[in-house]
PDB file of N, CA and C in Angstrom:
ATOM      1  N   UNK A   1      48.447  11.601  -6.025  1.00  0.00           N
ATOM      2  CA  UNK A   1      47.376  11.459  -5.069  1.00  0.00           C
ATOM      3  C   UNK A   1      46.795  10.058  -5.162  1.00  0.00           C
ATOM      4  N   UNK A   2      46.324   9.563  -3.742  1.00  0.00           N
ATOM      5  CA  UNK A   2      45.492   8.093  -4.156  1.00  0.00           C
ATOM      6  C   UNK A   2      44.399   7.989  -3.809  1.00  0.00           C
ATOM      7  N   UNK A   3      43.466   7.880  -4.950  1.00  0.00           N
ATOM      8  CA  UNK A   3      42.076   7.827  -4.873  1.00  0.00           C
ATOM      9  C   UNK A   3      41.479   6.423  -4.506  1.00  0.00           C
ATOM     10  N   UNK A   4      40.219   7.130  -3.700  1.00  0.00           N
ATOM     11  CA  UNK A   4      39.514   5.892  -3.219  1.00  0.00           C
ATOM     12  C   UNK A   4      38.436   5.510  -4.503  1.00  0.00           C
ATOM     13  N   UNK A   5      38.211   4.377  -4.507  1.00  0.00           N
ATOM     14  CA  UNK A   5      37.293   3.849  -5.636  1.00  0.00           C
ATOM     15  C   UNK A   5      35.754   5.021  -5.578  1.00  0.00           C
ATOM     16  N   UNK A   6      35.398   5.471  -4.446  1.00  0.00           N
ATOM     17  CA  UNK A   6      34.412   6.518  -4.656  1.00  0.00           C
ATOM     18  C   UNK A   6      34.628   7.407  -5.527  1.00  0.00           C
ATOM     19  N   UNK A   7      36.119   7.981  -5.589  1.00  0.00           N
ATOM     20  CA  UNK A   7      36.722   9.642  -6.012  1.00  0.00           C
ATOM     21  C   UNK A   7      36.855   9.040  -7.280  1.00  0.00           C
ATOM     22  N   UNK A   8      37.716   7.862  -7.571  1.00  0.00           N
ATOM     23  CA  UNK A   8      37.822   7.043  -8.933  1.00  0.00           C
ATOM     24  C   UNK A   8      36.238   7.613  -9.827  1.00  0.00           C
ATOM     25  N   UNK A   9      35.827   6.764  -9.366  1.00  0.00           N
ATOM     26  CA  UNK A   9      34.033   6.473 -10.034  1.00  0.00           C
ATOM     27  C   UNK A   9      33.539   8.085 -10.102  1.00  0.00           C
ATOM     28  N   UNK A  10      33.525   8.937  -9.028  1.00  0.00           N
ATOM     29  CA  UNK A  10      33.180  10.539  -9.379  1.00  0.00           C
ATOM     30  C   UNK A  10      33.768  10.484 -10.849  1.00  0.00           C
ATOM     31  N   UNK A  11      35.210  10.860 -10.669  1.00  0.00           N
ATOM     32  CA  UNK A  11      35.888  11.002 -11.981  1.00  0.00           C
ATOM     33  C   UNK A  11      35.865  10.484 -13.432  1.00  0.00           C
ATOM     34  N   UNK A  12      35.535   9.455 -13.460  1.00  0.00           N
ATOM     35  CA  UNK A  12      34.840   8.960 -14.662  1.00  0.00           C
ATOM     36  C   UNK A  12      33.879   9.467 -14.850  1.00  0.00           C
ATOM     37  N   UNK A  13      32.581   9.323 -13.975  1.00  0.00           N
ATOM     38  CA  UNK A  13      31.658  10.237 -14.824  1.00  0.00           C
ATOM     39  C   UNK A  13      31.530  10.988 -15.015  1.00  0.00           C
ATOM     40  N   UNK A  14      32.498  12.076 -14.557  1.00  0.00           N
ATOM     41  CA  UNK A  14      32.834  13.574 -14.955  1.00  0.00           C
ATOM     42  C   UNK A  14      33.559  13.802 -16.093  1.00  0.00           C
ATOM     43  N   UNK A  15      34.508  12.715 -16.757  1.00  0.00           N
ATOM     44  CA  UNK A  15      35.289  12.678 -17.321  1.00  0.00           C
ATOM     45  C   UNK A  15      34.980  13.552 -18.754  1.00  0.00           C
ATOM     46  N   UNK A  16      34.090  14.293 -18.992  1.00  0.00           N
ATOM     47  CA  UNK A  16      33.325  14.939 -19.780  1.00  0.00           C
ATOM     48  C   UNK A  16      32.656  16.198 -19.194  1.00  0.00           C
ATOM     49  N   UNK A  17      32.124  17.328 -19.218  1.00  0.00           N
ATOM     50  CA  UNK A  17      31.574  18.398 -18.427  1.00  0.00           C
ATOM     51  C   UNK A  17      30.028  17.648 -17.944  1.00  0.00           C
ATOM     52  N   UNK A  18      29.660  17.915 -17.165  1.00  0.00           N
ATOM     53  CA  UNK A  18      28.427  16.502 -16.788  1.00  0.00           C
ATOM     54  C   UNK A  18      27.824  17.660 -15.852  1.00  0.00           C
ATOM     55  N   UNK A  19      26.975  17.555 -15.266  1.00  0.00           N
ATOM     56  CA  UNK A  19      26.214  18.289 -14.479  1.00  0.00           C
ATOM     57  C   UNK A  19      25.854  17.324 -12.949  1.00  0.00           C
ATOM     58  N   UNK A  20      25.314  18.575 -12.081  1.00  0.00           N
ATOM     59  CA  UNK A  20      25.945  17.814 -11.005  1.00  0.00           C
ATOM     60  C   UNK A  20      24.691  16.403 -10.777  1.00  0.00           C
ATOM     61  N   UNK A  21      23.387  16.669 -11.367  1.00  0.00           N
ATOM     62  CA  UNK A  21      21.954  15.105 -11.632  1.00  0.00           C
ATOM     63  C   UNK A  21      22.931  14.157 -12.391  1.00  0.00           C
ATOM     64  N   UNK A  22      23.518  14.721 -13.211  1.00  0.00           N
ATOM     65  CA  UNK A  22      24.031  13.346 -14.032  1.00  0.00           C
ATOM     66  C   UNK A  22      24.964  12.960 -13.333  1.00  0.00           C
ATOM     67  N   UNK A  23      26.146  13.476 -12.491  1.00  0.00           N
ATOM     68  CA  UNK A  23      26.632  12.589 -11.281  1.00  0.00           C
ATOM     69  C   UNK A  23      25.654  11.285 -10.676  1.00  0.00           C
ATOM     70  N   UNK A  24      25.077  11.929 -10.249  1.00  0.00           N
ATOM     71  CA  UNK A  24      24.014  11.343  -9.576  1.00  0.00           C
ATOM     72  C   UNK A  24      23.429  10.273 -10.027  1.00  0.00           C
ATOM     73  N   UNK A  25      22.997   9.944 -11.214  1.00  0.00           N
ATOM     74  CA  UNK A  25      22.888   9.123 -12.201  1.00  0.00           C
ATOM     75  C   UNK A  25      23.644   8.049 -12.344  1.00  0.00           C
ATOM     76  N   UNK A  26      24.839   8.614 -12.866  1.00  0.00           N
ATOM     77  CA  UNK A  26      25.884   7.951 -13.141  1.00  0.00           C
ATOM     78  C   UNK A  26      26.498   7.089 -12.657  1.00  0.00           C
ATOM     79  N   UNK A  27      26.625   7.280 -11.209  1.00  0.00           N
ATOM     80  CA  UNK A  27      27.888   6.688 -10.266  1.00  0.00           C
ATOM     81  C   UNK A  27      26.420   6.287  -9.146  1.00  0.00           C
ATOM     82  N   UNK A  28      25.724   6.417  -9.563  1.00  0.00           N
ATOM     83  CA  UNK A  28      24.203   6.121  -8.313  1.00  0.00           C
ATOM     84  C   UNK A  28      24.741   6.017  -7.178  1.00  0.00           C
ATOM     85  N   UNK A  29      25.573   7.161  -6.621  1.00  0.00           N
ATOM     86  CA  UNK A  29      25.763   7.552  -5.067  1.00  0.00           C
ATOM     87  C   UNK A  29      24.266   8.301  -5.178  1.00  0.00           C
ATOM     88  N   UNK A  30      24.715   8.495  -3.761  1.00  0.00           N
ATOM     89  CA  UNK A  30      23.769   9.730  -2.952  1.00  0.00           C
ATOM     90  C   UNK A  30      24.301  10.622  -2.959  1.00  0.00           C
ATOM     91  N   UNK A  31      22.989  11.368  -2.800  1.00  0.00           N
ATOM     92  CA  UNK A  31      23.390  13.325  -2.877  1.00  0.00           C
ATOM     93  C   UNK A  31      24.353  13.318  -1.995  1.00  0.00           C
ATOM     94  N   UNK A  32      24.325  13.272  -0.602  1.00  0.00           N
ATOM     95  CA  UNK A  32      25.356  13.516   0.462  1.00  0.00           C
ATOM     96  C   UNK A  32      27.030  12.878   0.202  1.00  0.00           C
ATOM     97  N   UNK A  33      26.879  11.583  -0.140  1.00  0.00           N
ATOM     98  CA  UNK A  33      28.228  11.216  -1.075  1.00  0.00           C
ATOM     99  C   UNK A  33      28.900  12.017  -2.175  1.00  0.00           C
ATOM    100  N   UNK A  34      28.080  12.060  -3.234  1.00  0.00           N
ATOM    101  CA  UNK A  34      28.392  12.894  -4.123  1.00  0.00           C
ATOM    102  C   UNK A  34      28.962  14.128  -3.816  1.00  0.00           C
ATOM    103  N   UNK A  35      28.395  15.106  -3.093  1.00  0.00           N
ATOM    104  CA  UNK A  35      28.849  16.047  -2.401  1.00  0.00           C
ATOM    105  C   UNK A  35      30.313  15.960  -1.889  1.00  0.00           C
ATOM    106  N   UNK A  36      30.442  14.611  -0.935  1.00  0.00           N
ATOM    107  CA  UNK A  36      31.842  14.574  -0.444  1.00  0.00           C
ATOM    108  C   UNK A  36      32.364  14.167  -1.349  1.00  0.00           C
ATOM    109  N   UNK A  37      32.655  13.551  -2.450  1.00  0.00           N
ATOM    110  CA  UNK A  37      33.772  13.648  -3.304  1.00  0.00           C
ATOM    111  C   UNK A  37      33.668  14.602  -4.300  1.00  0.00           C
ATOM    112  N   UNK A  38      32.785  14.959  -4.702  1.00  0.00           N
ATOM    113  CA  UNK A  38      33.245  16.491  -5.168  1.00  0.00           C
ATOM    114  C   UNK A  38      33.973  17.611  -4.134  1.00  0.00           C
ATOM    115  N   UNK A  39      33.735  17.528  -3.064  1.00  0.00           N
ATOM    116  CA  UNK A  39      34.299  18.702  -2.102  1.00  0.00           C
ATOM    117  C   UNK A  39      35.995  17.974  -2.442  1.00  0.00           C
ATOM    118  N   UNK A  40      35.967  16.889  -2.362  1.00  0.00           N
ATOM    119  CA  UNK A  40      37.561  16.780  -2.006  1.00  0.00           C
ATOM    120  C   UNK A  40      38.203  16.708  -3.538  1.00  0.00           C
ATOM    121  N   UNK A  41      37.861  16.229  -4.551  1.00  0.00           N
ATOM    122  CA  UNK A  41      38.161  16.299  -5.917  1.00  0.00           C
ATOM    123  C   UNK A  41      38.930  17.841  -6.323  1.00  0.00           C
ATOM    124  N   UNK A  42      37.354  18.617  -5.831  1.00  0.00           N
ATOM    125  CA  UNK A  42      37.358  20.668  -5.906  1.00  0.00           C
ATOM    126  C   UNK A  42      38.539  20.814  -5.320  1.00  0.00           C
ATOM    127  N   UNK A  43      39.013  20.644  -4.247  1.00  0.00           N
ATOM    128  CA  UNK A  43      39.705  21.035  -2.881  1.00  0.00           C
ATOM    129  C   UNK A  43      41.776  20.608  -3.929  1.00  0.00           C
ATOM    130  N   UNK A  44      41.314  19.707  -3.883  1.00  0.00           N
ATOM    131  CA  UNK A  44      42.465  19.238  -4.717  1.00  0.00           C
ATOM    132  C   UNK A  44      42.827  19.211  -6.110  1.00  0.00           C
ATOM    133  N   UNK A  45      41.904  20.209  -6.509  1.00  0.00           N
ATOM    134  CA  UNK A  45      42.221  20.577  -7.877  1.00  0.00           C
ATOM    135  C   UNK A  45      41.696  19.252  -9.217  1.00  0.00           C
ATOM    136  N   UNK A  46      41.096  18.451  -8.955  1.00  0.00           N
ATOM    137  CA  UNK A  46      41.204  17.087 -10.358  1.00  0.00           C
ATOM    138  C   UNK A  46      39.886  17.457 -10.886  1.00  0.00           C
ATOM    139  N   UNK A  47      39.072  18.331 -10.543  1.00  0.00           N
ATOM    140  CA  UNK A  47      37.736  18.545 -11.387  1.00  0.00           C
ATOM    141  C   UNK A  47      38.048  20.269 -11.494  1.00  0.00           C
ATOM    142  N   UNK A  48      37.174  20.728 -12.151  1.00  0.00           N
ATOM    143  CA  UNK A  48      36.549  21.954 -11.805  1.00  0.00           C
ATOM    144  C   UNK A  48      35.445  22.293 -12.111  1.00  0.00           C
ATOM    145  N   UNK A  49      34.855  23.617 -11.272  1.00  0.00           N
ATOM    146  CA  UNK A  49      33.036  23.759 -11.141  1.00  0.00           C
ATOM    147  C   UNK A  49      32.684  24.532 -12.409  1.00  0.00           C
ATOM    148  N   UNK A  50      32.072  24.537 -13.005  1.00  0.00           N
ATOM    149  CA  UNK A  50      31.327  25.811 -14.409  1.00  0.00           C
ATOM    150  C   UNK A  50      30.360  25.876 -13.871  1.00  0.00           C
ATOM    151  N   UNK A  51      30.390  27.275 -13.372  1.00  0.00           N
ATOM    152  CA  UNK A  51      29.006  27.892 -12.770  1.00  0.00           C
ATOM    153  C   UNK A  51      28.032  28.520 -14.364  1.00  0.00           C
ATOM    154  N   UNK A  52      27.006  27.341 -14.996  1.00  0.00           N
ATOM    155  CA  UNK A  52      26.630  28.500 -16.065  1.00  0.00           C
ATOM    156  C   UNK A  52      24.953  28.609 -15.061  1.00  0.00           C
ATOM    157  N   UNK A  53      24.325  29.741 -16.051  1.00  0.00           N
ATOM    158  CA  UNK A  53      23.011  30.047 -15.375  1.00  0.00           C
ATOM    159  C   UNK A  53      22.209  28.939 -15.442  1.00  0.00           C
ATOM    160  N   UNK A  54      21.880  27.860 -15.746  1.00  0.00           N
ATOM    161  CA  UNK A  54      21.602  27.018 -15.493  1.00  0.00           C
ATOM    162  C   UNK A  54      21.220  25.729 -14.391  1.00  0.00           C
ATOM    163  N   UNK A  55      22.807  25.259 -14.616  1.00  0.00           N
ATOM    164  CA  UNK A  55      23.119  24.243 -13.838  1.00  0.00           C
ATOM    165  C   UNK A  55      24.542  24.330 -13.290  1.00  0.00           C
ATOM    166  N   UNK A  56      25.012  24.295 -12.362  1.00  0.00           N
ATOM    167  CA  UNK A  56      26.241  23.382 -11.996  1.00  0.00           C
ATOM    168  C   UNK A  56      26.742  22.309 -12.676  1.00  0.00           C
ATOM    169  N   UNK A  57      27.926  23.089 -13.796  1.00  0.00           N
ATOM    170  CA  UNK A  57      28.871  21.539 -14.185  1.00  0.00           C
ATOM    171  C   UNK A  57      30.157  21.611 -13.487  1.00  0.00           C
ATOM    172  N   UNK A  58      30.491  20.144 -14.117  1.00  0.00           N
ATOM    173  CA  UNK A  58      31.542  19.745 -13.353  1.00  0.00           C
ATOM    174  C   UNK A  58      32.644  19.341 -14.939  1.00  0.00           C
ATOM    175  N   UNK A  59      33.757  19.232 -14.716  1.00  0.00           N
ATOM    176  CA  UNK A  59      35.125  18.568 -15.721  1.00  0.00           C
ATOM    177  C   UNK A  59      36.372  17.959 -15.177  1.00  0.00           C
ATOM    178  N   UNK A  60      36.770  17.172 -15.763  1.00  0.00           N
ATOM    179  CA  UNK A  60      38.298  17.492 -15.194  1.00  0.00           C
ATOM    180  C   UNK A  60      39.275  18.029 -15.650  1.00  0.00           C
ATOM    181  N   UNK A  61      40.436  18.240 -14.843  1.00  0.00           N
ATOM    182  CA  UNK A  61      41.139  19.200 -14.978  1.00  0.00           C
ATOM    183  C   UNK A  61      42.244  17.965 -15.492  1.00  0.00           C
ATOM    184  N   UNK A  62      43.740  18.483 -15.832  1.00  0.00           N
ATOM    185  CA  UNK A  62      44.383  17.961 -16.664  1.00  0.00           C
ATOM    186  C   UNK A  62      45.375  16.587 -15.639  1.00  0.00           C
ATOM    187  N   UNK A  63      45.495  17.455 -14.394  1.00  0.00           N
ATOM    188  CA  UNK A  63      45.617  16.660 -13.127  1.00  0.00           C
ATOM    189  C   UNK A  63      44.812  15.569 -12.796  1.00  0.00           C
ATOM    190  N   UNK A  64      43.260  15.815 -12.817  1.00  0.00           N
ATOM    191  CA  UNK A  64      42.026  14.567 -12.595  1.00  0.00           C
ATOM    192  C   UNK A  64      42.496  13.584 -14.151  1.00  0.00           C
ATOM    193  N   UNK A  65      43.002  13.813 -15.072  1.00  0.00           N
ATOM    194  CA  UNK A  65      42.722  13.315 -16.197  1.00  0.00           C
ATOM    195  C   UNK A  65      44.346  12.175 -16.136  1.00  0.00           C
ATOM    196  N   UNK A  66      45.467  12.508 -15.343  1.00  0.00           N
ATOM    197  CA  UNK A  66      46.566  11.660 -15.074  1.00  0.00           C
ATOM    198  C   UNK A  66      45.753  11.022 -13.580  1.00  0.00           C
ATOM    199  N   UNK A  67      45.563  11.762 -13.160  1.00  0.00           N
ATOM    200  CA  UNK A  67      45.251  10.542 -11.509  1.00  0.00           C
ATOM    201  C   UNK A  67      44.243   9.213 -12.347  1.00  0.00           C
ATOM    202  N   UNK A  68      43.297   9.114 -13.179  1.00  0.00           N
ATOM    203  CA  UNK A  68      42.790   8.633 -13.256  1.00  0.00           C
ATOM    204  C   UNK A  68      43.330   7.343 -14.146  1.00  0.00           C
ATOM    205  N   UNK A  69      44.410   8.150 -15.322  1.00  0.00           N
ATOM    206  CA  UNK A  69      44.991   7.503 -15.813  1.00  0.00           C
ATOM    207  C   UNK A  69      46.121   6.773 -14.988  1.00  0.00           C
ATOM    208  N   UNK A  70      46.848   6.960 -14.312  1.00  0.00           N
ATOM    209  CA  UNK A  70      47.482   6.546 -12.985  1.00  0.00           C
ATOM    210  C   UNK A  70      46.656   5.449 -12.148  1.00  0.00           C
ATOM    211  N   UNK A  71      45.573   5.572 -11.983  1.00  0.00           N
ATOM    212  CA  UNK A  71      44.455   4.594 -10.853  1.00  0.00           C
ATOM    213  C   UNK A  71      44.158   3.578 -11.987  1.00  0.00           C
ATOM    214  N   UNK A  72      44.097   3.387 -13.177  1.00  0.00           N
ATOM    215  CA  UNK A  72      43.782   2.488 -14.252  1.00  0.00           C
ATOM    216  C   UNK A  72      45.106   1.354 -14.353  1.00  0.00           C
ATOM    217  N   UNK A  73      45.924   1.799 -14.449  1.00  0.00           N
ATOM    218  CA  UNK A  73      47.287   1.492 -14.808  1.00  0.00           C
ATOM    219  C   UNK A  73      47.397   0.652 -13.608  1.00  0.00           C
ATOM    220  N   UNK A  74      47.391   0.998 -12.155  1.00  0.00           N
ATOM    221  CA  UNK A  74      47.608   0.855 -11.338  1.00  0.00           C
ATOM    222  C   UNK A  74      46.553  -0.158 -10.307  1.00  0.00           C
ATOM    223  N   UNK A  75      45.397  -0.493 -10.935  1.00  0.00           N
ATOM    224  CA  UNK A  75      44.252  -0.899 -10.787  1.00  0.00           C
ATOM    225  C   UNK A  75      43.365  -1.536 -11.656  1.00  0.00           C
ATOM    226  N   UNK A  76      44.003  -2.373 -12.578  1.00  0.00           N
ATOM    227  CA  UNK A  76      43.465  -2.866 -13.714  1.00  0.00           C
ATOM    228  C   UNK A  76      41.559  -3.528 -13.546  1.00  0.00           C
ATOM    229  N   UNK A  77      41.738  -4.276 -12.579  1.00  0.00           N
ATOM    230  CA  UNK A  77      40.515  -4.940 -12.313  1.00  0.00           C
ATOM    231  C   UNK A  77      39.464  -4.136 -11.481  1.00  0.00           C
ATOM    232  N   UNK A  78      39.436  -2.843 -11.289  1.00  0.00           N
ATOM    233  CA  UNK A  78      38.473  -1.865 -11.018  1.00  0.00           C
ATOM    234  C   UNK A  78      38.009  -1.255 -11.772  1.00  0.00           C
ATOM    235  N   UNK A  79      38.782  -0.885 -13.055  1.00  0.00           N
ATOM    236  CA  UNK A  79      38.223  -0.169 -13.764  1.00  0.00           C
ATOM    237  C   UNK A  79      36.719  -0.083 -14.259  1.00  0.00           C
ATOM    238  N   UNK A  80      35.801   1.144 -14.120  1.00  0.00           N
ATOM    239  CA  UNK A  80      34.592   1.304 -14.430  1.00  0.00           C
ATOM    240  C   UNK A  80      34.197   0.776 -15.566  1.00  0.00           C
ATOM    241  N   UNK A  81      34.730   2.065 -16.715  1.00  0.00           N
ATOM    242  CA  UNK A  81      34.386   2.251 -17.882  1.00  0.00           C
ATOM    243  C   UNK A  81      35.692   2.472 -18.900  1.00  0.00           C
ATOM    244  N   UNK A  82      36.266   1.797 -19.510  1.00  0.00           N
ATOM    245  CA  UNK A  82      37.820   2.389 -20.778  1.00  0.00           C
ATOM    246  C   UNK A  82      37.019   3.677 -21.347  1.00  0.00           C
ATOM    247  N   UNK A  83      37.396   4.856 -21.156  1.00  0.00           N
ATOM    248  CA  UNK A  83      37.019   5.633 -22.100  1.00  0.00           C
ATOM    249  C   UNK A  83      38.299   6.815 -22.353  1.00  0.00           C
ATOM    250  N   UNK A  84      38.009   7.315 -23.171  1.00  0.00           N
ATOM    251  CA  UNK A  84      39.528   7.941 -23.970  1.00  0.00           C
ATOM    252  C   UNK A  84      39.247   9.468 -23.110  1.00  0.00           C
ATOM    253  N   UNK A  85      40.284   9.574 -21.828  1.00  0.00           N
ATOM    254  CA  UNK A  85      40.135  11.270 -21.077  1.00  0.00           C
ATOM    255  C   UNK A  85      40.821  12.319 -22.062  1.00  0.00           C
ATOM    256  N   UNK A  86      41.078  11.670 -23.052  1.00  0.00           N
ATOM    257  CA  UNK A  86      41.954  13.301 -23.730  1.00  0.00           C
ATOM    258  C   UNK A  86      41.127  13.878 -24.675  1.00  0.00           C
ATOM    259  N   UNK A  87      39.752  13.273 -24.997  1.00  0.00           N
ATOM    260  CA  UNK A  87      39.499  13.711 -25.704  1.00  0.00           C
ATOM    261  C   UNK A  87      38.267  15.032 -25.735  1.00  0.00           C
TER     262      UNK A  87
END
């Protein structure tokens, strides 16, 4: 899949179970942004939702964790943040 630098940047800061404020935070989109790349992330499988009673989190899935590694490789001088997805 080829991600746009928006879906990129979602994914990093998800790159950990994160909740959906700390998106927000993180990548300082807007609510309405945020929204659309989570819908299409969800849709295509590279995150997934943890509904706890709480809050809405978010992760990635093992798929989000190669696309990203794939968009790095492939995109050296965009990169956000180096941080280790396997762990």
């Amino acid at each position: 899949m080829i991600l746009t630098f928006g879906q990129y940047n979602t994914l990093v800061a998800a790159h950990r179970r994160v909740a959906h404020d700390q998106l927000t935070q993180q990548t300082e989109f807007t609510e309405l942004m945020i929204s659309y790349y989570l819908s299409g992330l969800l849709a295509n499988g590279l995150i997934t939702a943890i509904d706890d009673e709480a809050d809405m989190h978010y992760k990635l899935t093992d798929t989000g964790i190669q696309c990203l590694i794939d968009y790095e490789r492939q995109n050296p001088e965009l990169i956000v943040a180096r941080t280790l997805y396997l762990s």
